[in-house]
N, C-alpha and C. Protein backbone atom coordinates (compact mmCIF):
# COMPACT_ATOMS: atom_id res chain seq x y z
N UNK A 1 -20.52 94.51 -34.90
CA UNK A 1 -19.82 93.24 -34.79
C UNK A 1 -19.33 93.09 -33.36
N UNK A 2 -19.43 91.85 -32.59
CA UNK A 2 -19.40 91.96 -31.15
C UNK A 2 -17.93 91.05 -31.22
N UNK A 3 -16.92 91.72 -30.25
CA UNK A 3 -15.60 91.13 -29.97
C UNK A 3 -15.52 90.16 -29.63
N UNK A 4 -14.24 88.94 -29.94
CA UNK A 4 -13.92 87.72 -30.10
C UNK A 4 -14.38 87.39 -28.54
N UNK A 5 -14.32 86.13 -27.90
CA UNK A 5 -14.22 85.61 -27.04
C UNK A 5 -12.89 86.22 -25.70
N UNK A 6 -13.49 86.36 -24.68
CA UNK A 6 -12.28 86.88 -23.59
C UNK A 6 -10.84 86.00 -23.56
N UNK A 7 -11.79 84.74 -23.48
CA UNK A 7 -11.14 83.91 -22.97
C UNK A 7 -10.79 82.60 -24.32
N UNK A 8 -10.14 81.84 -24.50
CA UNK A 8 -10.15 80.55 -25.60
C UNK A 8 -11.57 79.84 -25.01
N UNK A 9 -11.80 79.64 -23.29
CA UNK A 9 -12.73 78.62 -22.93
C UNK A 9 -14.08 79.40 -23.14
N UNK A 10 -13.94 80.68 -23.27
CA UNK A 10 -15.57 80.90 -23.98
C UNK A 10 -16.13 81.14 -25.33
N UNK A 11 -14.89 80.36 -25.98
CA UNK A 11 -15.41 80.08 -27.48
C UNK A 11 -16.19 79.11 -27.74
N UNK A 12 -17.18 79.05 -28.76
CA UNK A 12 -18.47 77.96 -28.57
C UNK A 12 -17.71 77.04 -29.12
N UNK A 13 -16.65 76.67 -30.20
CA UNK A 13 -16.34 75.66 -30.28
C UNK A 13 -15.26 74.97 -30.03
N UNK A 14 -14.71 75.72 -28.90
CA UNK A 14 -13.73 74.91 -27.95
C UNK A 14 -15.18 74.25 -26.83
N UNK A 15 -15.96 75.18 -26.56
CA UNK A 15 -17.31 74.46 -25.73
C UNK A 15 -17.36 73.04 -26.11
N UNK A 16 -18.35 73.14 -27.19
CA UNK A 16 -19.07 72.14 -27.53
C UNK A 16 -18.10 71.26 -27.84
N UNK A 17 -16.90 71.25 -28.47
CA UNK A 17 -15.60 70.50 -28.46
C UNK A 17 -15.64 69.38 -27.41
N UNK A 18 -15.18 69.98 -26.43
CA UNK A 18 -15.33 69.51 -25.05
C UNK A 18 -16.26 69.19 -24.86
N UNK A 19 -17.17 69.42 -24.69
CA UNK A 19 -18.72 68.22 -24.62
C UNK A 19 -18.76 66.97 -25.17
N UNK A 20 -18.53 67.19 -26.67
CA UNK A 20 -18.34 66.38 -27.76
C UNK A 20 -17.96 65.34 -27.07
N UNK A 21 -16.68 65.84 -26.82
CA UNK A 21 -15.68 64.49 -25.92
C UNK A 21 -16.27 64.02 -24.89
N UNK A 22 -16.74 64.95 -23.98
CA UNK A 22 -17.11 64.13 -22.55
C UNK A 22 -18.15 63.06 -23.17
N UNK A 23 -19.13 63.52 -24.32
CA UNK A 23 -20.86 62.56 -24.63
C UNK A 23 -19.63 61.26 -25.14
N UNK A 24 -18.90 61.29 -25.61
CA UNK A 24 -18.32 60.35 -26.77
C UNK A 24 -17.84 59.43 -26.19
N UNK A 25 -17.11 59.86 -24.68
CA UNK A 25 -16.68 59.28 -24.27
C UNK A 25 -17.30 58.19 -23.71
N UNK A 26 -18.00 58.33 -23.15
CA UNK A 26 -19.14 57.54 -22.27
C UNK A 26 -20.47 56.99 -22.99
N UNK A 27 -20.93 57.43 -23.80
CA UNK A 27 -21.57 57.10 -24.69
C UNK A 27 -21.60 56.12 -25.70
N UNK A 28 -20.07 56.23 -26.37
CA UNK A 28 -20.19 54.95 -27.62
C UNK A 28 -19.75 53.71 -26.43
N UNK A 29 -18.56 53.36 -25.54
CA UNK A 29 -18.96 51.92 -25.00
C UNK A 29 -20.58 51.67 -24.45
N UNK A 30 -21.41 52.72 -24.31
CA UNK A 30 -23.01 52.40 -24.01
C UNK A 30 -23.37 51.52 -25.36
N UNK A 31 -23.64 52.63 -26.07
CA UNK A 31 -24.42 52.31 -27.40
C UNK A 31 -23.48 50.53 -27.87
N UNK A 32 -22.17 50.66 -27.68
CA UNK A 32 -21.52 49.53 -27.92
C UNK A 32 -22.43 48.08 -27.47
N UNK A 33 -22.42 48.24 -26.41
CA UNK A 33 -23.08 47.64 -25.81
C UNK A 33 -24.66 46.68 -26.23
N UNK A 34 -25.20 47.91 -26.86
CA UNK A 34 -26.15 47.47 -27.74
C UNK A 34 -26.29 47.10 -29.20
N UNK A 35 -25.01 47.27 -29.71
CA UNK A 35 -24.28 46.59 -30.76
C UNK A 35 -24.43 47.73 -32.29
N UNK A 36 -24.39 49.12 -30.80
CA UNK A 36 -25.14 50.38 -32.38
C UNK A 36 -23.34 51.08 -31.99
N UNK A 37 -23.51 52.16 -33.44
CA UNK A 37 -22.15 52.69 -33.37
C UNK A 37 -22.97 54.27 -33.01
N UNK A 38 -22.42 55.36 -32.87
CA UNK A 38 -22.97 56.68 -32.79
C UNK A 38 -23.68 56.83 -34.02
N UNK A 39 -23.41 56.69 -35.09
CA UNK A 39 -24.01 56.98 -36.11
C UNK A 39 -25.67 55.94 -36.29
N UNK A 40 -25.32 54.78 -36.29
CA UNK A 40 -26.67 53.85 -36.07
C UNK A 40 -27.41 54.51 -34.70
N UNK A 41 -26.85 54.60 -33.57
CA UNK A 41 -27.87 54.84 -32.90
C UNK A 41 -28.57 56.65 -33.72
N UNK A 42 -28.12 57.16 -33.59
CA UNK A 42 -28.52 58.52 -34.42
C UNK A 42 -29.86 58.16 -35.49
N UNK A 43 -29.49 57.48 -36.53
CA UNK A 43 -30.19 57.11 -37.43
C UNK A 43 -31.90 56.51 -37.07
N UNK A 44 -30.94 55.26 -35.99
CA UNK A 44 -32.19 54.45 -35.55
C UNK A 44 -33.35 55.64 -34.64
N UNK A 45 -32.96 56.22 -33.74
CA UNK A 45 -33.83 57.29 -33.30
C UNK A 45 -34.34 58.16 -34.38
N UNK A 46 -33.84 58.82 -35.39
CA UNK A 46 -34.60 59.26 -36.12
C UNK A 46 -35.55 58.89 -36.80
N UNK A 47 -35.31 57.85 -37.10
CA UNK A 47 -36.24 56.74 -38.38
C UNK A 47 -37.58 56.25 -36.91
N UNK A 48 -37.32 56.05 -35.73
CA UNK A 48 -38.57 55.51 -34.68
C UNK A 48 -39.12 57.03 -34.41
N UNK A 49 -38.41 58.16 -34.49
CA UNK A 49 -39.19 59.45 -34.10
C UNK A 49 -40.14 59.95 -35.76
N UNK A 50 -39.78 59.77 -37.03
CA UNK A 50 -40.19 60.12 -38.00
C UNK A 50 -40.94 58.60 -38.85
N UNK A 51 -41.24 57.94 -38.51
CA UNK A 51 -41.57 56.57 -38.86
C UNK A 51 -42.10 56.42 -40.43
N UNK A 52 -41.85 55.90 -41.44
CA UNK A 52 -42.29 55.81 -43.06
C UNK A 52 -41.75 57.12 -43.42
N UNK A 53 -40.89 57.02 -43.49
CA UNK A 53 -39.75 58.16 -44.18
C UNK A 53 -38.78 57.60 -44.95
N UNK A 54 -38.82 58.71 -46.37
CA UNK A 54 -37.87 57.92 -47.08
C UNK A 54 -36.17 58.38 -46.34
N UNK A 55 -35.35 57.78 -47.85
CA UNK A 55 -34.14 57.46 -47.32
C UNK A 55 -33.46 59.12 -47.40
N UNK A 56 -34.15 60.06 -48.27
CA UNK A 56 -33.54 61.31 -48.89
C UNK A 56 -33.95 62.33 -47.62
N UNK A 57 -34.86 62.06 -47.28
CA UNK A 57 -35.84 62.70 -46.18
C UNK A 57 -34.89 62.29 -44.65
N UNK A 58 -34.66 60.99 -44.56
CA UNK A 58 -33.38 60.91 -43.39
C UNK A 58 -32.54 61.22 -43.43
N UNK A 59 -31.83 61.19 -44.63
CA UNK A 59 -30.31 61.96 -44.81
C UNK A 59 -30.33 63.27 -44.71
N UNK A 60 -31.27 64.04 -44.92
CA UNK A 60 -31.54 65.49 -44.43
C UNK A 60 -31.77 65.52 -42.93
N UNK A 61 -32.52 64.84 -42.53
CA UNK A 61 -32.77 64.70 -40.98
C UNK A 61 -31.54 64.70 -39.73
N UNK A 62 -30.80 63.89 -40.75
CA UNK A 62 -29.55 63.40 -39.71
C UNK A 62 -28.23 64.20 -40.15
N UNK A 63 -28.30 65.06 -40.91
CA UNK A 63 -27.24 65.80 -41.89
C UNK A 63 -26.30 64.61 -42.09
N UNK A 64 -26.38 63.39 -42.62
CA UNK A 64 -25.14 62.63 -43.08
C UNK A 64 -25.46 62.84 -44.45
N UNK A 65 -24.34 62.64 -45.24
CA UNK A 65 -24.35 62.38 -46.73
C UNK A 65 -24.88 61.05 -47.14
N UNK A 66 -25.86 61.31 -48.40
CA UNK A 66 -26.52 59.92 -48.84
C UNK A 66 -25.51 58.58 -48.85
N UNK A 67 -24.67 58.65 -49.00
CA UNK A 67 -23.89 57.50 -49.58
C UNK A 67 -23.45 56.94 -48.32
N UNK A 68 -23.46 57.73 -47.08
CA UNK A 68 -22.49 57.29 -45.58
C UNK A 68 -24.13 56.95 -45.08
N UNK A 69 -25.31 57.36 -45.29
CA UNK A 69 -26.40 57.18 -44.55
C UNK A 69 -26.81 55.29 -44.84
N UNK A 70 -26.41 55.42 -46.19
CA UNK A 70 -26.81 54.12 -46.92
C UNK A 70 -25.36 52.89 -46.55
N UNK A 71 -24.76 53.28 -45.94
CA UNK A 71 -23.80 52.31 -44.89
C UNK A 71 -24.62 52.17 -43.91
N UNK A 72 -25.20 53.02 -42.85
CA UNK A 72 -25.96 52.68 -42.00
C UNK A 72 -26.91 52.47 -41.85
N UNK A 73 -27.64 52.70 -43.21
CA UNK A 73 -28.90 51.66 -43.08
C UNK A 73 -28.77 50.30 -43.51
N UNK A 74 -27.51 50.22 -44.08
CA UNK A 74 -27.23 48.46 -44.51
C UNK A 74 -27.04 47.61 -43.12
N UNK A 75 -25.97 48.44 -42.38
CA UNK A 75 -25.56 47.90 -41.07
C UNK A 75 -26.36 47.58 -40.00
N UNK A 76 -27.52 48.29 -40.13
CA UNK A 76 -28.98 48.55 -39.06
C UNK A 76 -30.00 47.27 -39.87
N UNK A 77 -29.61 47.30 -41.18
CA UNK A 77 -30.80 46.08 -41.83
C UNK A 77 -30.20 44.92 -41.21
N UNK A 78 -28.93 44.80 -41.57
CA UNK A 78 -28.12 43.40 -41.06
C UNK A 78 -28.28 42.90 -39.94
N UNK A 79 -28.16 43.92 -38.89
CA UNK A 79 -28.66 43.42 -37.30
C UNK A 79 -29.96 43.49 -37.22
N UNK A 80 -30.95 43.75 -38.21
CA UNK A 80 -32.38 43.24 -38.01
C UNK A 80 -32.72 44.31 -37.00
N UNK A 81 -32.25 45.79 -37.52
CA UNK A 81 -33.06 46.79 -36.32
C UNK A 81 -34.08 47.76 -37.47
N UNK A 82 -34.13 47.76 -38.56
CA UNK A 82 -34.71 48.35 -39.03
C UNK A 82 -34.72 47.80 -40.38
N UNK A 83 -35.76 47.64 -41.35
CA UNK A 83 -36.39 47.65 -42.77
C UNK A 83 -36.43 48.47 -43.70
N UNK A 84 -36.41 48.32 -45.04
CA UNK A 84 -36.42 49.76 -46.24
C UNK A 84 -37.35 48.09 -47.22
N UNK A 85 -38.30 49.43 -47.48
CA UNK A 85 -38.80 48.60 -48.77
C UNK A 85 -39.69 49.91 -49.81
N UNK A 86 -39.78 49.31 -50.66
CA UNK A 86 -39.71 50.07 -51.64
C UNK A 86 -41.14 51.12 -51.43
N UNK A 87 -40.85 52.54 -51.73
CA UNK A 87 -42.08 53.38 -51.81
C UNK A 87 -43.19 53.29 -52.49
N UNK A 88 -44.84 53.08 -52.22
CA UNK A 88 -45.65 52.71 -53.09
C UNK A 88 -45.85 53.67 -54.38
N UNK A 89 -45.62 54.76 -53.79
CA UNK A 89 -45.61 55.95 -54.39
C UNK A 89 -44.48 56.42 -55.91
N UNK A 90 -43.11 56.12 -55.26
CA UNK A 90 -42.02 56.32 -55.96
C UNK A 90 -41.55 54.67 -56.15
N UNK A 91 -41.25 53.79 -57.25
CA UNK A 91 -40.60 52.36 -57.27
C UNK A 91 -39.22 53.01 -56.53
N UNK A 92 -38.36 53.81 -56.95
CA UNK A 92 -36.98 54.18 -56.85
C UNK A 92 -36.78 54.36 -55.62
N UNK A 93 -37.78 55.36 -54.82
CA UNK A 93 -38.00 55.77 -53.39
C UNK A 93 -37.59 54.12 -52.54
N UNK A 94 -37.23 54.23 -51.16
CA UNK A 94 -37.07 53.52 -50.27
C UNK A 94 -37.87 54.14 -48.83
N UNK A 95 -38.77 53.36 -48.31
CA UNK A 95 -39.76 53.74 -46.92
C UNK A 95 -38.59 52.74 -45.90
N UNK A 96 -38.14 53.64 -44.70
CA UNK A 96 -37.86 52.95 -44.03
C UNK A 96 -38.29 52.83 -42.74
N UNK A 97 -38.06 52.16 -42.04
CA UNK A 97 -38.93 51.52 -40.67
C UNK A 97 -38.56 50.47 -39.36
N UNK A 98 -38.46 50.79 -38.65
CA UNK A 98 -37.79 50.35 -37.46
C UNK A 98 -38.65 48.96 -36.71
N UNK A 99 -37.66 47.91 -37.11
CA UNK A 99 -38.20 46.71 -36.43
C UNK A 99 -38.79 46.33 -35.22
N UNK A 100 -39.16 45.34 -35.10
CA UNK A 100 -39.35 45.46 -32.86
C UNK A 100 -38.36 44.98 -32.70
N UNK A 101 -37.21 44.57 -33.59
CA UNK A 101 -35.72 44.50 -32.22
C UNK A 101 -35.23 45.89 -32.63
N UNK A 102 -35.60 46.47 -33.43
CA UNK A 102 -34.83 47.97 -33.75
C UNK A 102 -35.60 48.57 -32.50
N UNK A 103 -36.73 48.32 -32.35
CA UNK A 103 -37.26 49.21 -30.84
C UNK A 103 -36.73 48.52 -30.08
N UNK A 104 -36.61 47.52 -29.26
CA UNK A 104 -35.73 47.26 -28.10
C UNK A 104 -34.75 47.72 -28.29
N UNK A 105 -33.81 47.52 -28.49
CA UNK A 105 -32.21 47.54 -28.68
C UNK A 105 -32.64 49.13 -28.68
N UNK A 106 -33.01 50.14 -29.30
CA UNK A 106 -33.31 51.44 -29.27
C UNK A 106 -33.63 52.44 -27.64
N UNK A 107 -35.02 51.17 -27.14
CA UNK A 107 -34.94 51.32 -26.06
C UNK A 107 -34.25 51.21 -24.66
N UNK A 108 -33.55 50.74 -24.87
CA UNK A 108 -32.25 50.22 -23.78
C UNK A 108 -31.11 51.37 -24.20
N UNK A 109 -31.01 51.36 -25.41
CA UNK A 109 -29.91 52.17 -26.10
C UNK A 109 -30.13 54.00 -25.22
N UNK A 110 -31.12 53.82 -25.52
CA UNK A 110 -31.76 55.33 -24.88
C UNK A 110 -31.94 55.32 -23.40
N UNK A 111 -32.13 54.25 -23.05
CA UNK A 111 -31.91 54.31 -21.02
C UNK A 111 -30.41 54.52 -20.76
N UNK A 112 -29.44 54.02 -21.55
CA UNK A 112 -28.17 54.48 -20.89
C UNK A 112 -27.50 55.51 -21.75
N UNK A 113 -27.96 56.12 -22.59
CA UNK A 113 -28.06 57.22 -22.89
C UNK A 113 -28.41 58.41 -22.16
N UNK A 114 -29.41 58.47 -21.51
CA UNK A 114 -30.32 59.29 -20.85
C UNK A 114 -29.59 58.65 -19.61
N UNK A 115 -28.84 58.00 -19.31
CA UNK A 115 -27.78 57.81 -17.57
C UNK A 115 -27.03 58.24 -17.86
N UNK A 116 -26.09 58.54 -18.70
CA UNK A 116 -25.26 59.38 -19.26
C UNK A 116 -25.18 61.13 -18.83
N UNK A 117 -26.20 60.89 -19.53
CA UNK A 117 -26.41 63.08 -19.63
C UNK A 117 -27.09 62.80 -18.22
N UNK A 118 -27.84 62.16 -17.45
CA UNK A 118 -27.82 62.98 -16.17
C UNK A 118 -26.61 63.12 -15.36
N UNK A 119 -25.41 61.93 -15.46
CA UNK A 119 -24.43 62.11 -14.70
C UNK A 119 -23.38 63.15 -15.33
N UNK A 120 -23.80 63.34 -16.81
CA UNK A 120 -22.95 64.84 -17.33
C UNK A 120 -23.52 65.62 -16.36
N UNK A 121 -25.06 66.43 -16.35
CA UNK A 121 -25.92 67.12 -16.13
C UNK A 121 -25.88 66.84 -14.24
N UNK A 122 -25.28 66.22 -13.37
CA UNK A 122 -25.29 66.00 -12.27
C UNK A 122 -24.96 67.58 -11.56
N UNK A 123 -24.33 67.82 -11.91
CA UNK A 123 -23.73 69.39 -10.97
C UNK A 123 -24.30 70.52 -11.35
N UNK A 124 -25.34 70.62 -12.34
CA UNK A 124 -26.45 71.55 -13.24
C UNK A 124 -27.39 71.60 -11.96
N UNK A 125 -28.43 72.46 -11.68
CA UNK A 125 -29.24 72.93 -11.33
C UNK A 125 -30.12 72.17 -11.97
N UNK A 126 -31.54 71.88 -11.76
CA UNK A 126 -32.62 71.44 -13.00
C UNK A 126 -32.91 72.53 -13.79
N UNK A 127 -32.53 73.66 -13.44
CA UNK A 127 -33.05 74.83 -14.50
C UNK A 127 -32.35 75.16 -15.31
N UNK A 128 -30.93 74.97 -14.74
CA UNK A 128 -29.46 75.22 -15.46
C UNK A 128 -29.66 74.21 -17.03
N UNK A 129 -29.65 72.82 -16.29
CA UNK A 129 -30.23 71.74 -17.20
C UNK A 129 -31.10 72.13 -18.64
N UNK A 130 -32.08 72.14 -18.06
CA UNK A 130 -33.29 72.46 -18.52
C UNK A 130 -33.11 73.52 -20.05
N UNK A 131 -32.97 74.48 -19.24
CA UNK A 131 -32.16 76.11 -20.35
C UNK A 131 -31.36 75.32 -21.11
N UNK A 132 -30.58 74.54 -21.02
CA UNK A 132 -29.03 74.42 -21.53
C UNK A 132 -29.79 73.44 -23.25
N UNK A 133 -30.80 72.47 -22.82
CA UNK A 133 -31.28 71.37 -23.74
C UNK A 133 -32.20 72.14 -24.13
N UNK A 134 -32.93 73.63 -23.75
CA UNK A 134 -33.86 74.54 -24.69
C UNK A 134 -33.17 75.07 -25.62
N UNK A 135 -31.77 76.16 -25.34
CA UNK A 135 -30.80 76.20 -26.02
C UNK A 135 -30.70 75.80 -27.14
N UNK A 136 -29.71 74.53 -26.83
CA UNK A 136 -29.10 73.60 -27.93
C UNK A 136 -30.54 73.00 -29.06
N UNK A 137 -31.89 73.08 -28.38
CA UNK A 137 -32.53 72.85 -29.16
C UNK A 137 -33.12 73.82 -30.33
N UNK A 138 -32.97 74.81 -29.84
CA UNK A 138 -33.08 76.50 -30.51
C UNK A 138 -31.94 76.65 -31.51
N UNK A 139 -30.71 76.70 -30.96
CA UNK A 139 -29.79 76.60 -32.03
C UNK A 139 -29.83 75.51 -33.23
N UNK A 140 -29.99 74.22 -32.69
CA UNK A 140 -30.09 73.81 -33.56
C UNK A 140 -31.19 73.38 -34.60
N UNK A 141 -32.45 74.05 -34.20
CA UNK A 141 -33.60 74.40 -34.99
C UNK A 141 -32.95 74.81 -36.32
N UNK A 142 -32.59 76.31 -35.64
CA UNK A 142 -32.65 77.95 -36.63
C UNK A 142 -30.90 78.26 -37.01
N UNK A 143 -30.32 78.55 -36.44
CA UNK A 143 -28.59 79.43 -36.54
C UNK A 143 -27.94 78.77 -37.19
N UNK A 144 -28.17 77.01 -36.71
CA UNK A 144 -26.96 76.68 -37.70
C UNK A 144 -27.30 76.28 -39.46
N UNK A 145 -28.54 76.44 -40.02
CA UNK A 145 -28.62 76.30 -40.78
C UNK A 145 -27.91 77.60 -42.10
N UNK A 146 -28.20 78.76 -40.97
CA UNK A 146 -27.31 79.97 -41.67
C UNK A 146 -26.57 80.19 -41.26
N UNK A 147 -25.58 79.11 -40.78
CA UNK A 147 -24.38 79.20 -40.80
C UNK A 147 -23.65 78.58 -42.32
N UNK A 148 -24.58 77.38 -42.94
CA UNK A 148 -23.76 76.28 -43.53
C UNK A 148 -24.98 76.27 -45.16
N UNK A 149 -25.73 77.53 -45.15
CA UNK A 149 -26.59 77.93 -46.51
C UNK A 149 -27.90 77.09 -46.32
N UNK A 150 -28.22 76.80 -45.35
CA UNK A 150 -29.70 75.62 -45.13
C UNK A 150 -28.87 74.25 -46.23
N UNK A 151 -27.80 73.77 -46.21
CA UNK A 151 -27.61 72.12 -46.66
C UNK A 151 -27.46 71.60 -45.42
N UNK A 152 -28.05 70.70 -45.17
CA UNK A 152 -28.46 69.72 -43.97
C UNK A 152 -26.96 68.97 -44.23
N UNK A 153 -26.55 68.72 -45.08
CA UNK A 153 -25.54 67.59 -45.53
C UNK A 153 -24.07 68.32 -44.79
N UNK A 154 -24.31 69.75 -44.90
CA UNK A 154 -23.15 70.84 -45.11
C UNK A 154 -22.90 70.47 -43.11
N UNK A 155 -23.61 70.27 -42.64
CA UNK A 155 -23.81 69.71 -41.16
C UNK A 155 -22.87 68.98 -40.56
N UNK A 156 -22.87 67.99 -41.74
CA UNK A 156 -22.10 66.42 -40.98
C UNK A 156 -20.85 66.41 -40.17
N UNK A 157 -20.69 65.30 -39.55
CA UNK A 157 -19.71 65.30 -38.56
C UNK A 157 -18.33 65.13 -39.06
N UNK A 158 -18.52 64.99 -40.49
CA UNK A 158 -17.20 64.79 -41.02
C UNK A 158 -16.57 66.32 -41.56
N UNK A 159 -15.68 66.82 -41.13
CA UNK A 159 -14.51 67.81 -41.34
C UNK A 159 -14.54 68.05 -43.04
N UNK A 160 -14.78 69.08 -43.40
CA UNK A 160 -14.45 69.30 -44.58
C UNK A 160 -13.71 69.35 -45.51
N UNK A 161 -13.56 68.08 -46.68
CA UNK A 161 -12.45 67.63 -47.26
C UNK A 161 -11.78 66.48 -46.62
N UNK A 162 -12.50 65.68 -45.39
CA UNK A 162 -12.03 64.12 -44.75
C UNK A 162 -13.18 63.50 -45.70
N UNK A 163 -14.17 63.68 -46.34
CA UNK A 163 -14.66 62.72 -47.05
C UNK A 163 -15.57 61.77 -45.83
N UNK A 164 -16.41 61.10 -46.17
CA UNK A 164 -17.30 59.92 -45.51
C UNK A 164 -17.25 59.06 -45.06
């Protein structure tokens, strides 16, 4: 068993804490902007990266709980950024699918997104960079799923016992 952290600031989740905040900060008046909240933009990128996916299959994707996912796909239908219609396969099933204003608004959404993390990422090295988004992509492949029993849901951004 390897000893606690030296320091409080090299605990991973005072880290990522602090990240959290710096992306959040700067980030939701972006996404604002494009009339998405953190959670819609989240969604909407998943649903344009996984395209004809049902609704059970995104809620795993995005670790939100079904019932908070199905707020944001109402909210994303309403602004006409994305579609659900029924599975040919399953009647019950829902296929969902990202409009062409769900791709614009997506695409813009993601240019000042991506201005964002380079001006986080400004004082990084490109390799420093680089490592840091191999990382976070590694972890969050593989570790954190055995952290939380492989439930994708067990994920979400909501605190355990704050409910949806």
């Amino acid at each position: 068993m390897s000893a606690p952290p030296a320091r409080p600031h090299d605990d991973l989740h005072w880290l990522f804490a602090r990240l959290k905040q710096a992306l959040a900060g700067a980030q939701v008046p972006a996404l604002a902007r494009h009339g998405l909240s953190h959670w819609g933009y989240t969604v909407l990128l998943a649903v344009a990266e996984s395209p004809a996916g049902s609704q059970l299959a995104l809620a795993r994707a995005v670790s939100v709980d079904k019932s908070k996912l199905v707020q944001i796909l109402d909210e994303l239908e309403r602004a006409g950024l994305l579609a659900r219609r029924p599975d040919p396969a399953d009647r019950r099933a829902r296929i969902v699918t990202v409009t062409e204003e769900g791709t614009r608004v997506l695409a813009a959404a993601r240019a000042e997104v991506a201005a964002v993390e380079r001006r986080l990422l400004a004082g990084c090295e490109p390799a420093a960079a680089e490592a840091l988004r191999a990382t976070l992509r590694e972890l969050v492949g593989a570790p954190a799923d055995g952290l939380d029993g492989g439930d994708p849901g067990a994920t979400s951004c909501v605190e355990p016992g704050h409910g949806g």
